[in-house]
Structure formats: structure tokens, C-alpha cells
PDB file of N, CA and C in Angstrom:
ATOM      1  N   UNK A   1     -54.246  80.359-124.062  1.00  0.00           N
ATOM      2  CA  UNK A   1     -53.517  79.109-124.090  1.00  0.00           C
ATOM      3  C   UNK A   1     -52.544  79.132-125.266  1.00  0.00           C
ATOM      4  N   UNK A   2     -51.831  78.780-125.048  1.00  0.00           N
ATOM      5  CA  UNK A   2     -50.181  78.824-126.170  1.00  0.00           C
ATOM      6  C   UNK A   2     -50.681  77.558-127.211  1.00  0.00           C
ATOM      7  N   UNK A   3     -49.871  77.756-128.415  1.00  0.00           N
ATOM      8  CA  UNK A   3     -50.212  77.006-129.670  1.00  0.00           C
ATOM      9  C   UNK A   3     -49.042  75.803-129.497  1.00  0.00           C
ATOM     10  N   UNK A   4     -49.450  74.507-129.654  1.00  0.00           N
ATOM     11  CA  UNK A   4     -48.404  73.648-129.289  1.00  0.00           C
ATOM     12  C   UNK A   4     -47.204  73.956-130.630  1.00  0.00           C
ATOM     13  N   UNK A   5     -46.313  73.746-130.225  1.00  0.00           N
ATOM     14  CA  UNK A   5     -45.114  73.973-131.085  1.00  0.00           C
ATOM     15  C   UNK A   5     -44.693  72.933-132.146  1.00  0.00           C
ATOM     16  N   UNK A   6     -45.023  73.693-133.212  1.00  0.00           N
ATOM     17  CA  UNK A   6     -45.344  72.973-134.619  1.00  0.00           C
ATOM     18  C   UNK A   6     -43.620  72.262-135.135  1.00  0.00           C
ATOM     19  N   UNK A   7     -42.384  72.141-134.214  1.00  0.00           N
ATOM     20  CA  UNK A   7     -41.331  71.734-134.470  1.00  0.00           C
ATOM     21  C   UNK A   7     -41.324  70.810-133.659  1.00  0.00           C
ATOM     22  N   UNK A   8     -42.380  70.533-132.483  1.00  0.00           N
ATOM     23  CA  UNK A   8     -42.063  69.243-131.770  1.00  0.00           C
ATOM     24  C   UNK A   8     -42.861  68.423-133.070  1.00  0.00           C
ATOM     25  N   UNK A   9     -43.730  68.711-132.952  1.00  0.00           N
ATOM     26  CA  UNK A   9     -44.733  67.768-133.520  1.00  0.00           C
ATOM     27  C   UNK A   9     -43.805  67.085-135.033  1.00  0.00           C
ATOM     28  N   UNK A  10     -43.119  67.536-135.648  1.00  0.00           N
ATOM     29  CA  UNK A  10     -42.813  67.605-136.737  1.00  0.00           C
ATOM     30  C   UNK A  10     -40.875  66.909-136.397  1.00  0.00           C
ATOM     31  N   UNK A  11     -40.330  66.757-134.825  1.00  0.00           N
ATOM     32  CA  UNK A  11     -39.779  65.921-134.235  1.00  0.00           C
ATOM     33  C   UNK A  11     -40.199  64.434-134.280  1.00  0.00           C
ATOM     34  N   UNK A  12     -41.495  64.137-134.273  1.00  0.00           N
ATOM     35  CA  UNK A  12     -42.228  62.839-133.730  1.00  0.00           C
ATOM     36  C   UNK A  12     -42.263  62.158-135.218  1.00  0.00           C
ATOM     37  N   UNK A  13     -42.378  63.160-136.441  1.00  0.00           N
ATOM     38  CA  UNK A  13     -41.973  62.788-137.956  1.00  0.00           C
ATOM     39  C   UNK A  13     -41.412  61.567-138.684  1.00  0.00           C
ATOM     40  N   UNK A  14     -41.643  60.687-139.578  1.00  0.00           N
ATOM     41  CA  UNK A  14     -40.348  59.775-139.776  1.00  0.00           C
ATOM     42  C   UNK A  14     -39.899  60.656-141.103  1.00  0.00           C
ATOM     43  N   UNK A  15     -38.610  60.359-140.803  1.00  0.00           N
ATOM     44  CA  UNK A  15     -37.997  61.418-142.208  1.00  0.00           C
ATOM     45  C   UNK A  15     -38.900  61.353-143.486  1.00  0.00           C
ATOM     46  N   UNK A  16     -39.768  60.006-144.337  1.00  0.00           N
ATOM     47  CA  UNK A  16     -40.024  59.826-145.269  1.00  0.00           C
ATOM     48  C   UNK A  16     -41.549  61.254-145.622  1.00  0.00           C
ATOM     49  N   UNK A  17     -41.777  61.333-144.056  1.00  0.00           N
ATOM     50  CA  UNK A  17     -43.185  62.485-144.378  1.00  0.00           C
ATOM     51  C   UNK A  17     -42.665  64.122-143.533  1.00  0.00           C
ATOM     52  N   UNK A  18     -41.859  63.772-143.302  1.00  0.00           N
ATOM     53  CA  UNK A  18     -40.749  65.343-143.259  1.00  0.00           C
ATOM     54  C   UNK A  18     -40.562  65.623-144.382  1.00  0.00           C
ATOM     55  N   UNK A  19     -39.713  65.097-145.549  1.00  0.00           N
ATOM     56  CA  UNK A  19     -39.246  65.065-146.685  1.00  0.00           C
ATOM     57  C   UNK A  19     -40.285  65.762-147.395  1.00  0.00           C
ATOM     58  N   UNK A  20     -41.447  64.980-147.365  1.00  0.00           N
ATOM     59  CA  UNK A  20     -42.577  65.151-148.138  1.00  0.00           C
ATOM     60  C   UNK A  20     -43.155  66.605-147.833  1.00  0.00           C
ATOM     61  N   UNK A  21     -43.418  66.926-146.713  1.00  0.00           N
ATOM     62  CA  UNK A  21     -43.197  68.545-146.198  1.00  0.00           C
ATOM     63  C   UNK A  21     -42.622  69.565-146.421  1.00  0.00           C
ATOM     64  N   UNK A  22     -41.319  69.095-146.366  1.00  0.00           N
ATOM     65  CA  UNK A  22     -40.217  70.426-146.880  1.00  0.00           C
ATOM     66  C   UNK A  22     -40.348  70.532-148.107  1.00  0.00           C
ATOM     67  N   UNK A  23     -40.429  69.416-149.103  1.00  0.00           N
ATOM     68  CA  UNK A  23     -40.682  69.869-150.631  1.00  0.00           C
ATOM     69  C   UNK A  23     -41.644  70.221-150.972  1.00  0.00           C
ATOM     70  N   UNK A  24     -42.794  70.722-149.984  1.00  0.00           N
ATOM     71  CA  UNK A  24     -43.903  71.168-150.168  1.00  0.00           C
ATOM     72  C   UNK A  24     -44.819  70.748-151.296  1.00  0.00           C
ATOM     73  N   UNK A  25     -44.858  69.375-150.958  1.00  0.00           N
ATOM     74  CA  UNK A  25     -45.529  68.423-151.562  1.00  0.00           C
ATOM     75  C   UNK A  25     -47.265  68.886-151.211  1.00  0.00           C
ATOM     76  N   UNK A  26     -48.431  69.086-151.808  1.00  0.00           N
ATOM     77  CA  UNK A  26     -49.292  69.182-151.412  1.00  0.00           C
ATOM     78  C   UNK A  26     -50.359  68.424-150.403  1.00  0.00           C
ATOM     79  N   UNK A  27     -51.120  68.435-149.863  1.00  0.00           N
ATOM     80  CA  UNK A  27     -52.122  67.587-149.080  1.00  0.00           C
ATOM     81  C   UNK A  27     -52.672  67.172-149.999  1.00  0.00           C
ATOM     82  N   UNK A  28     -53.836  66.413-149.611  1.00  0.00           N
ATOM     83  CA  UNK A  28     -55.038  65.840-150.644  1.00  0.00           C
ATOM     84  C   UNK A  28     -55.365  67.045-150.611  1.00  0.00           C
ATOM     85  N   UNK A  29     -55.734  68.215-150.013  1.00  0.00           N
ATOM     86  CA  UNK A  29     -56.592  69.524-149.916  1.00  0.00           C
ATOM     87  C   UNK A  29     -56.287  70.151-151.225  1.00  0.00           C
ATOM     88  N   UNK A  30     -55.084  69.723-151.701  1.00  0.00           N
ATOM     89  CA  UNK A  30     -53.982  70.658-152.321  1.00  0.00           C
ATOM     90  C   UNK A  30     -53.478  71.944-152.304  1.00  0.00           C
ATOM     91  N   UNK A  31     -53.444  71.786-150.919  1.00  0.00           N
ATOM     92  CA  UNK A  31     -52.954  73.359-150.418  1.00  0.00           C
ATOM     93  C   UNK A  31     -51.892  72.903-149.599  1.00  0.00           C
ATOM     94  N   UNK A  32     -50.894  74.296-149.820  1.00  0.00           N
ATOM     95  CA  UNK A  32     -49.593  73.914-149.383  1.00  0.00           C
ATOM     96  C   UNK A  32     -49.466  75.450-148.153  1.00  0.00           C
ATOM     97  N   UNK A  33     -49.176  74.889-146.832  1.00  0.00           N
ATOM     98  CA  UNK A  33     -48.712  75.769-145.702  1.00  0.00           C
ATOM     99  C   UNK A  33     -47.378  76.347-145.537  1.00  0.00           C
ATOM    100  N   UNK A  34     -46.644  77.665-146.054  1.00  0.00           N
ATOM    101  CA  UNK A  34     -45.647  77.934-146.456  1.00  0.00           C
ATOM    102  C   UNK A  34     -44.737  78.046-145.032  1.00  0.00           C
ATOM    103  N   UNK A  35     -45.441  78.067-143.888  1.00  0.00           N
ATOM    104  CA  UNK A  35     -45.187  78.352-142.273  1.00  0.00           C
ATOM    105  C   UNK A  35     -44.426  77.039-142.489  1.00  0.00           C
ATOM    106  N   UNK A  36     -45.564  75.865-142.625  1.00  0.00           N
ATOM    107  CA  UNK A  36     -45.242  74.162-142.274  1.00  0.00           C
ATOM    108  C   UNK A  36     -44.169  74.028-143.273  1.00  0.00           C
ATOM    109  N   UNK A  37     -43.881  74.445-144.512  1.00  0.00           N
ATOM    110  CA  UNK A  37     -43.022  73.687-145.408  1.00  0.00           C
ATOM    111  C   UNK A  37     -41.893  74.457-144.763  1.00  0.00           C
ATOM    112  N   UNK A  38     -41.448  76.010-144.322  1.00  0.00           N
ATOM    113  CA  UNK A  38     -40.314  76.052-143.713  1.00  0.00           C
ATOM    114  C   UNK A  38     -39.934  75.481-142.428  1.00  0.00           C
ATOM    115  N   UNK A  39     -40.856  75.071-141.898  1.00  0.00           N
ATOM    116  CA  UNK A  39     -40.906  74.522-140.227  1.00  0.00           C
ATOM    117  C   UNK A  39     -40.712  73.377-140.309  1.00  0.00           C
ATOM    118  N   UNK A  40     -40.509  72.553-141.436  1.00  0.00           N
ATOM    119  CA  UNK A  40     -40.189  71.107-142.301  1.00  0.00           C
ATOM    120  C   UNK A  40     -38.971  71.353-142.450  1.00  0.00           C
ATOM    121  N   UNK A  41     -38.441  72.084-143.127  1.00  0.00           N
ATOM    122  CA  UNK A  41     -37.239  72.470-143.316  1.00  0.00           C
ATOM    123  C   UNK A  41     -35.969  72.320-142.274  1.00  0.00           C
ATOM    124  N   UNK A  42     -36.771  73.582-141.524  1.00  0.00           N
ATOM    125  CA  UNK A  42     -36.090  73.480-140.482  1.00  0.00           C
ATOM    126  C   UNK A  42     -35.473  72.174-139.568  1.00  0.00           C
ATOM    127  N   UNK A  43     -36.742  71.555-139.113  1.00  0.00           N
ATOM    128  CA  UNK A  43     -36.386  70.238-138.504  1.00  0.00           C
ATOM    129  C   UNK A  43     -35.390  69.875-139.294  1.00  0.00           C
ATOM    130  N   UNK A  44     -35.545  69.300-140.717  1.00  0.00           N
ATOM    131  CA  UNK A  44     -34.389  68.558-141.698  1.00  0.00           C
ATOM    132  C   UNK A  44     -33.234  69.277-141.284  1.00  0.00           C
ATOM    133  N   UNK A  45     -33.263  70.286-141.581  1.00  0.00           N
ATOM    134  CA  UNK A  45     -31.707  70.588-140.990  1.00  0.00           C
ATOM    135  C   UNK A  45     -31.390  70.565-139.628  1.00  0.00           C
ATOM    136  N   UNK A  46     -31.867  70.719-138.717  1.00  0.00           N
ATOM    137  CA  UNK A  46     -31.726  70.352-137.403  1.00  0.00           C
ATOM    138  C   UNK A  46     -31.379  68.749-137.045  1.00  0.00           C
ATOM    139  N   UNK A  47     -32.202  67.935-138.176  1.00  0.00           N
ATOM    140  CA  UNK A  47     -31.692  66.314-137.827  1.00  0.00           C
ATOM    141  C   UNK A  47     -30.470  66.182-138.759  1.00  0.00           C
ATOM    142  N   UNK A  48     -30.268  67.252-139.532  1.00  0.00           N
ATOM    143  CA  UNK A  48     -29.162  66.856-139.951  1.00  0.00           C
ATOM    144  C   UNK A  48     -27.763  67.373-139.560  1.00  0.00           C
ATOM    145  N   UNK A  49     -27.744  68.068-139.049  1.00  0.00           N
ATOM    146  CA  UNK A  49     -26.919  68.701-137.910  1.00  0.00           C
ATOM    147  C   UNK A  49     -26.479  67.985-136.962  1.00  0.00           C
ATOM    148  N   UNK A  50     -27.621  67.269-135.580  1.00  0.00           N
ATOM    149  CA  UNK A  50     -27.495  66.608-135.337  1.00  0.00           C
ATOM    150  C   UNK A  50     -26.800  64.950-135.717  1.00  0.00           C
ATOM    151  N   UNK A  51     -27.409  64.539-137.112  1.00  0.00           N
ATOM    152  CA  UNK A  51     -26.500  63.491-137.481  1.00  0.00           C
ATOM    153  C   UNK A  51     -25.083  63.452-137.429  1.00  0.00           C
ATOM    154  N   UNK A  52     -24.955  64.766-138.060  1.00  0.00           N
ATOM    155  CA  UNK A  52     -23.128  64.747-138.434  1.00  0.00           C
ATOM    156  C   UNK A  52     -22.773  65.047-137.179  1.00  0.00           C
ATOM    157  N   UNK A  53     -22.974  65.871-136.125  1.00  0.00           N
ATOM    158  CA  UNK A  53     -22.542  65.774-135.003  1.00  0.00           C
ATOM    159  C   UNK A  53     -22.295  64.352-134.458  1.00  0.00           C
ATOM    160  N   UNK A  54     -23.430  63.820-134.449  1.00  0.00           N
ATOM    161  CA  UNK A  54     -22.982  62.328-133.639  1.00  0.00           C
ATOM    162  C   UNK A  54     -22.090  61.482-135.077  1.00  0.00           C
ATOM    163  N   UNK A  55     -21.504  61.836-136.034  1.00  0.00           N
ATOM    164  CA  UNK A  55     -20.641  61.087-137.053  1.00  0.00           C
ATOM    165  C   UNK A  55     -19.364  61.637-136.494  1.00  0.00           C
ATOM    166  N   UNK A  56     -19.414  62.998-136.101  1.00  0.00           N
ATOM    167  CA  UNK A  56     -18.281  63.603-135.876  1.00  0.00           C
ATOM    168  C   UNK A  56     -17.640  62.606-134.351  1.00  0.00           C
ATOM    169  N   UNK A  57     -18.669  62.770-133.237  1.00  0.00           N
ATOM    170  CA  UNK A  57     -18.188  62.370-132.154  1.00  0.00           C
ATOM    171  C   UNK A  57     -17.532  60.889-132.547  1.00  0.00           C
ATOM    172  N   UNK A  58     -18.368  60.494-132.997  1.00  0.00           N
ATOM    173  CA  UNK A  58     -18.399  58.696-133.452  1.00  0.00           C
ATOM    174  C   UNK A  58     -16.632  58.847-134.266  1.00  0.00           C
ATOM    175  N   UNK A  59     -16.108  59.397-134.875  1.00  0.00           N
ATOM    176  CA  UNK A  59     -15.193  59.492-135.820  1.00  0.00           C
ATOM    177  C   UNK A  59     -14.091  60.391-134.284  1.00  0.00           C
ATOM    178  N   UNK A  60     -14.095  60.966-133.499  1.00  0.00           N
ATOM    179  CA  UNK A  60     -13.171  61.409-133.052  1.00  0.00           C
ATOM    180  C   UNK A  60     -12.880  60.584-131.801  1.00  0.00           C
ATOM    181  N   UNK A  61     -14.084  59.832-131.197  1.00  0.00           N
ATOM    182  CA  UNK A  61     -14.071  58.437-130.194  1.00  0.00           C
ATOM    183  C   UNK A  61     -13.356  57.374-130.785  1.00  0.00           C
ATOM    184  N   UNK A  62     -13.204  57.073-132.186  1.00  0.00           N
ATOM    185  CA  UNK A  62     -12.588  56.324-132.792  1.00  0.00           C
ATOM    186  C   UNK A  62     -10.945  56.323-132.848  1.00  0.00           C
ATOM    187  N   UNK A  63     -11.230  57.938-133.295  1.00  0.00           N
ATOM    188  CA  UNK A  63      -9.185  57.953-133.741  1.00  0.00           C
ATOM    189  C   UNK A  63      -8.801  58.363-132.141  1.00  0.00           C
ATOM    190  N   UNK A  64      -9.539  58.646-131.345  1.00  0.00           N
ATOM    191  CA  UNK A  64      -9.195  58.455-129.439  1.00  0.00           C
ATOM    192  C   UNK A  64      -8.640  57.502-129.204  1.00  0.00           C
ATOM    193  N   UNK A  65      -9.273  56.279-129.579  1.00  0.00           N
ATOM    194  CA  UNK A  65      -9.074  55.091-129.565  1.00  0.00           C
ATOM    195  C   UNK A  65      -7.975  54.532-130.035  1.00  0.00           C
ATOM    196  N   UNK A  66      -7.708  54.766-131.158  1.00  0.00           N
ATOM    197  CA  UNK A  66      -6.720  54.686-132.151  1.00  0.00           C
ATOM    198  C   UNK A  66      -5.521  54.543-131.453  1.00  0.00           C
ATOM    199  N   UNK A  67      -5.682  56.067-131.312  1.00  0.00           N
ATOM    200  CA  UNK A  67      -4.580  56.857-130.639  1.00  0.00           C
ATOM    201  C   UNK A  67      -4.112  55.963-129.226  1.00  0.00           C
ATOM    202  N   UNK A  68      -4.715  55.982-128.730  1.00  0.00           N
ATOM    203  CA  UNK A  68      -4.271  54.984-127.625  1.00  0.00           C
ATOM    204  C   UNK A  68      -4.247  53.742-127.351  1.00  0.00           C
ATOM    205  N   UNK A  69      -4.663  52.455-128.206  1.00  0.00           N
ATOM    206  CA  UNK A  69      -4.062  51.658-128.794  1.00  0.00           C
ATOM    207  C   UNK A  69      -2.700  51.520-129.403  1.00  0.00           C
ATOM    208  N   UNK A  70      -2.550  52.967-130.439  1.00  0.00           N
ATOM    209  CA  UNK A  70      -1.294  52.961-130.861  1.00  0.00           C
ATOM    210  C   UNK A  70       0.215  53.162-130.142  1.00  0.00           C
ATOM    211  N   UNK A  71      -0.220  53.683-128.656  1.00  0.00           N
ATOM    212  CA  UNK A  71       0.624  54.342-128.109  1.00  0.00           C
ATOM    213  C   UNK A  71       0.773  53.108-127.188  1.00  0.00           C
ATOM    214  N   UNK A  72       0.046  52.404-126.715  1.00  0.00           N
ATOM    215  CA  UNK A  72      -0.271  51.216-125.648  1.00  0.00           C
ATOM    216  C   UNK A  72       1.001  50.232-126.264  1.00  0.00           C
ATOM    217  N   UNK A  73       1.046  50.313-127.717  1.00  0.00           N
ATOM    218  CA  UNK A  73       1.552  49.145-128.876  1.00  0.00           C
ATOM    219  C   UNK A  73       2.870  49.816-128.591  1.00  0.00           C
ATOM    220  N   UNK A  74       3.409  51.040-128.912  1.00  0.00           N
ATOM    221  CA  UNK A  74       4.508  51.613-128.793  1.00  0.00           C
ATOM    222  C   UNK A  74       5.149  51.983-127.516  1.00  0.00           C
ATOM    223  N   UNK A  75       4.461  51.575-126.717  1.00  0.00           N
ATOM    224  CA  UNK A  75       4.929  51.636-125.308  1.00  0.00           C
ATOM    225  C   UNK A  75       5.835  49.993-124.885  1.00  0.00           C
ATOM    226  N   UNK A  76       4.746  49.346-124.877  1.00  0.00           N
ATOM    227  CA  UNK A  76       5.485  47.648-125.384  1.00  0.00           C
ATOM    228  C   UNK A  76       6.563  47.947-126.143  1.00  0.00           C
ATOM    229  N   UNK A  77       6.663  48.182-126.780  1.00  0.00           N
ATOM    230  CA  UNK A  77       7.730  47.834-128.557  1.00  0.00           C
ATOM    231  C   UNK A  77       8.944  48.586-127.470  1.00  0.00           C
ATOM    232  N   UNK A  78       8.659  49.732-126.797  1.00  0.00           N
ATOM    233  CA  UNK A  78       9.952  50.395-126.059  1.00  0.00           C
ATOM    234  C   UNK A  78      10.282  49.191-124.831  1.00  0.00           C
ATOM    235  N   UNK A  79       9.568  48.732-123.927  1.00  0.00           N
ATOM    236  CA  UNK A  79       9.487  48.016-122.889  1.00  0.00           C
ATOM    237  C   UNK A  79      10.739  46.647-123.946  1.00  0.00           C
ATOM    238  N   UNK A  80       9.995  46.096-124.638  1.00  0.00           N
ATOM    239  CA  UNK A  80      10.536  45.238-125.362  1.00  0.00           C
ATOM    240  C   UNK A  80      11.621  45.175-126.079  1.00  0.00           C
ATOM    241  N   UNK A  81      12.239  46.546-126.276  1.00  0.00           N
ATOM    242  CA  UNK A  81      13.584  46.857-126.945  1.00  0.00           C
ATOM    243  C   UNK A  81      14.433  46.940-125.926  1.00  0.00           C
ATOM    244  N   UNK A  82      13.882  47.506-124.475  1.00  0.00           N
ATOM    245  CA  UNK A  82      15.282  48.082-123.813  1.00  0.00           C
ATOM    246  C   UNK A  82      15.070  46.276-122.813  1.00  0.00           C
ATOM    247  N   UNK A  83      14.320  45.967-122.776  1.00  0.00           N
ATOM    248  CA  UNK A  83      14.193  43.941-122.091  1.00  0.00           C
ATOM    249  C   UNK A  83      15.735  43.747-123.049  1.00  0.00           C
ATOM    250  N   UNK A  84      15.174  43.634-124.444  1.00  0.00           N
ATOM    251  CA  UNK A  84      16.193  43.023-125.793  1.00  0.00           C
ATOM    252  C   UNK A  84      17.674  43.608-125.200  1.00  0.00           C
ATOM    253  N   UNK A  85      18.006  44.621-125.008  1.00  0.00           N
ATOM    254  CA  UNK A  85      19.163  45.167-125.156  1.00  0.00           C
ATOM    255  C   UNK A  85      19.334  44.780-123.917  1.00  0.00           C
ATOM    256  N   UNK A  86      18.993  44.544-122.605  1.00  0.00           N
ATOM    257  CA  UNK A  86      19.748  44.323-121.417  1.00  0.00           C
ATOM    258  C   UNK A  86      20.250  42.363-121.643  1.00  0.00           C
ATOM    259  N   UNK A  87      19.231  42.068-122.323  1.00  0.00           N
ATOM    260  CA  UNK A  87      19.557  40.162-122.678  1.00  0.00           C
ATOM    261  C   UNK A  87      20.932  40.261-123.578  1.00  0.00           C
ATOM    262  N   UNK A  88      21.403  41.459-124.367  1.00  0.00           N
ATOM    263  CA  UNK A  88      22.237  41.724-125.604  1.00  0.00           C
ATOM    264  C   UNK A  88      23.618  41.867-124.337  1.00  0.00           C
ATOM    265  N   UNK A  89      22.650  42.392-123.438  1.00  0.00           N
ATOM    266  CA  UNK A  89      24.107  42.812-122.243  1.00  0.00           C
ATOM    267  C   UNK A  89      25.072  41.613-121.879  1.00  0.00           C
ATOM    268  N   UNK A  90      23.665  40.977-121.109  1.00  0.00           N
ATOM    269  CA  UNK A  90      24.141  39.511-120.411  1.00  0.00           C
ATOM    270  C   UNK A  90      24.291  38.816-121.150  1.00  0.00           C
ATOM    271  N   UNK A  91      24.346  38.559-122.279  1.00  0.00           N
ATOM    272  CA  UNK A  91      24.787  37.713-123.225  1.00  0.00           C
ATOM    273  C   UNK A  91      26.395  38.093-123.663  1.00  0.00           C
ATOM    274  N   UNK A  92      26.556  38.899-123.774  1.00  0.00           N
ATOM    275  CA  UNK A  92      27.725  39.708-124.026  1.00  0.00           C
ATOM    276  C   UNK A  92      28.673  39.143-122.804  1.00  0.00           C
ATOM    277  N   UNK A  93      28.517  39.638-121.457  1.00  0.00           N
ATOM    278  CA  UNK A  93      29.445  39.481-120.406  1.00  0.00           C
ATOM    279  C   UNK A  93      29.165  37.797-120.245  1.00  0.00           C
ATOM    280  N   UNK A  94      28.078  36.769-120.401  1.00  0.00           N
ATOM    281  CA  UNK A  94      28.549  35.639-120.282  1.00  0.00           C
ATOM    282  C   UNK A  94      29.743  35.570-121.422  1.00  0.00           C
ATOM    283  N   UNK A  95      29.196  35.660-122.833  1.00  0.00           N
ATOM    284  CA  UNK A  95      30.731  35.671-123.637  1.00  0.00           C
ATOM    285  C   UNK A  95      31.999  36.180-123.187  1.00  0.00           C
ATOM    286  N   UNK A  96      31.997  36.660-122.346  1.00  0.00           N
ATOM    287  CA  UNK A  96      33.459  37.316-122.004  1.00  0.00           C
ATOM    288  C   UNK A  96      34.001  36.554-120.608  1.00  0.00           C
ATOM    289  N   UNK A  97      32.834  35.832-119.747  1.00  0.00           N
ATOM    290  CA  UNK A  97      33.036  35.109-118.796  1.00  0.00           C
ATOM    291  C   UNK A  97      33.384  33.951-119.294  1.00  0.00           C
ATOM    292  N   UNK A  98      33.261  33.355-119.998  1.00  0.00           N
ATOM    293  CA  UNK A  98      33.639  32.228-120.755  1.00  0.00           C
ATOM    294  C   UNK A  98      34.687  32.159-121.691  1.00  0.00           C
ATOM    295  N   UNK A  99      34.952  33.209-122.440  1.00  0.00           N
ATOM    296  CA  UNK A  99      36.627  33.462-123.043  1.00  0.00           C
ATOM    297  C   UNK A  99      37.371  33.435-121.448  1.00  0.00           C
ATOM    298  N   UNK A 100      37.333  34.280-120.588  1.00  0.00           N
ATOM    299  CA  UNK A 100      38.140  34.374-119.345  1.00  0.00           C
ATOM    300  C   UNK A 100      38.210  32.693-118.979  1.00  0.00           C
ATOM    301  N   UNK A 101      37.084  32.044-118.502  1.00  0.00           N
ATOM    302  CA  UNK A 101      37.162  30.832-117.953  1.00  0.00           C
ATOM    303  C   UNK A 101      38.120  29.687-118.948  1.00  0.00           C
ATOM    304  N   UNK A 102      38.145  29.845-120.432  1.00  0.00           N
ATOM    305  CA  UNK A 102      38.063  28.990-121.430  1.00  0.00           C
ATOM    306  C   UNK A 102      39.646  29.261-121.120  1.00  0.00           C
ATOM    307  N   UNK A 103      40.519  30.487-121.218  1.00  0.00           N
ATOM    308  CA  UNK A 103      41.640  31.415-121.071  1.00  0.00           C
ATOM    309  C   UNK A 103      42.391  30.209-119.963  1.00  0.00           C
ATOM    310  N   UNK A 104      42.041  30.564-119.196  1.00  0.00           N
ATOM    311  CA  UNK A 104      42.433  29.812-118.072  1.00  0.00           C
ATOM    312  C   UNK A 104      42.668  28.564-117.691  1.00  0.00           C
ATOM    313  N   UNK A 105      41.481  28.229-118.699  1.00  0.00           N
ATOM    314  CA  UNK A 105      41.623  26.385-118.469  1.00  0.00           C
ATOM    315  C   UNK A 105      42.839  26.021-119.590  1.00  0.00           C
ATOM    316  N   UNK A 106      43.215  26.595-119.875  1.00  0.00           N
ATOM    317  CA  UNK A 106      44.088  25.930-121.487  1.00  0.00           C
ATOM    318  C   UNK A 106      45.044  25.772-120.740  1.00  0.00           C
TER     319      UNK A 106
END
């Protein structure tokens, strides 16, 4: 029968008695398992790996976001400039329809 795997078990951990493991803190026995304090280890770096991974995703879902917000904003701002400049148009040719009309009436 296979030995259950001393990295799950040490998964199920709360960091505060992981910690206490990897620094090879003693038991009441006062004996320290040099297998368990690297197999402590290990996990720690494995959850910490894991952490920054999900900081990383979390931080690149963000400026994703960003990013397309920003572009959503600058898409408007174009929509909204070339609106502006066609009102700059018709504003223009009423002024010139109205010198003509004004022209005429005198």
C-alpha cells in the first residue's frame, strides 16, 4: 500500500503551522523531521508561487480592463470630434446662406 503523500497533507495546513514546519521549529518530542521541514518548505513555496501567479493574473485582468475602457473613451472622443466638425460644417454654410439671403434683401 503506497504512503499517503506528505505534500497533500501539508496542503490542508494553515500557513501559521506550515511556517512553524519549515523553520523547523521542534515538536513537543523535540525532534525535528528533516524530510517534513523540507516538504514544509516546499509547499511554502508552492503557495507562494501560486499567490503571485493569481497577483499577476489579477494585475494583467486589470490593465485588460484598463486598456479597454481607455480605448472605449477614445473611441467616443473620435465619434465626438468628427459629430463637432460636421456641426462646424453646417454652421459655416448656414453663415454663408444667410450673408447670400441678407445680400439680397438689401
Amino acid at each position: 500500500m503506497a504512503e499517503p503523500d506528505p505534500i497533500r497533507t501539508m496542503r490542508n495546513m494553515d500557513r501559521a503551522q506550515l511556517e512553524a514546519l519549515a523553520s523547523g521549529i521542534s515538536t513537543g518530542s523535540g525532534s525535528v523531521d528533516p524530510r517534513r521541514v523540507g516538504q514544509a518548505r516546499l509547499e511554502r513555496l508552492l503557495r507562494d508561487q501560486e499567490y503571485d501567479e493569481q497577483q499577476e493574473k489579477s494585475r494583467r485582468d486589470f490593465e485588460t480592463a484598463l486598456a479597454d475602457k481607455q480605448l472605449r473613451a477614445a473611441t467616443n472622443v473620435a465619434k465626438a470630434t468628427r459629430l463637432a466638425m460636421w456641426a462646424a460644417v453646417a454652421s459655416a454654410l448656414g453663415a454663408i446662406v444667410q450673408a447670400v439671403v441678407a445680400i439680397h434683401h438689401w
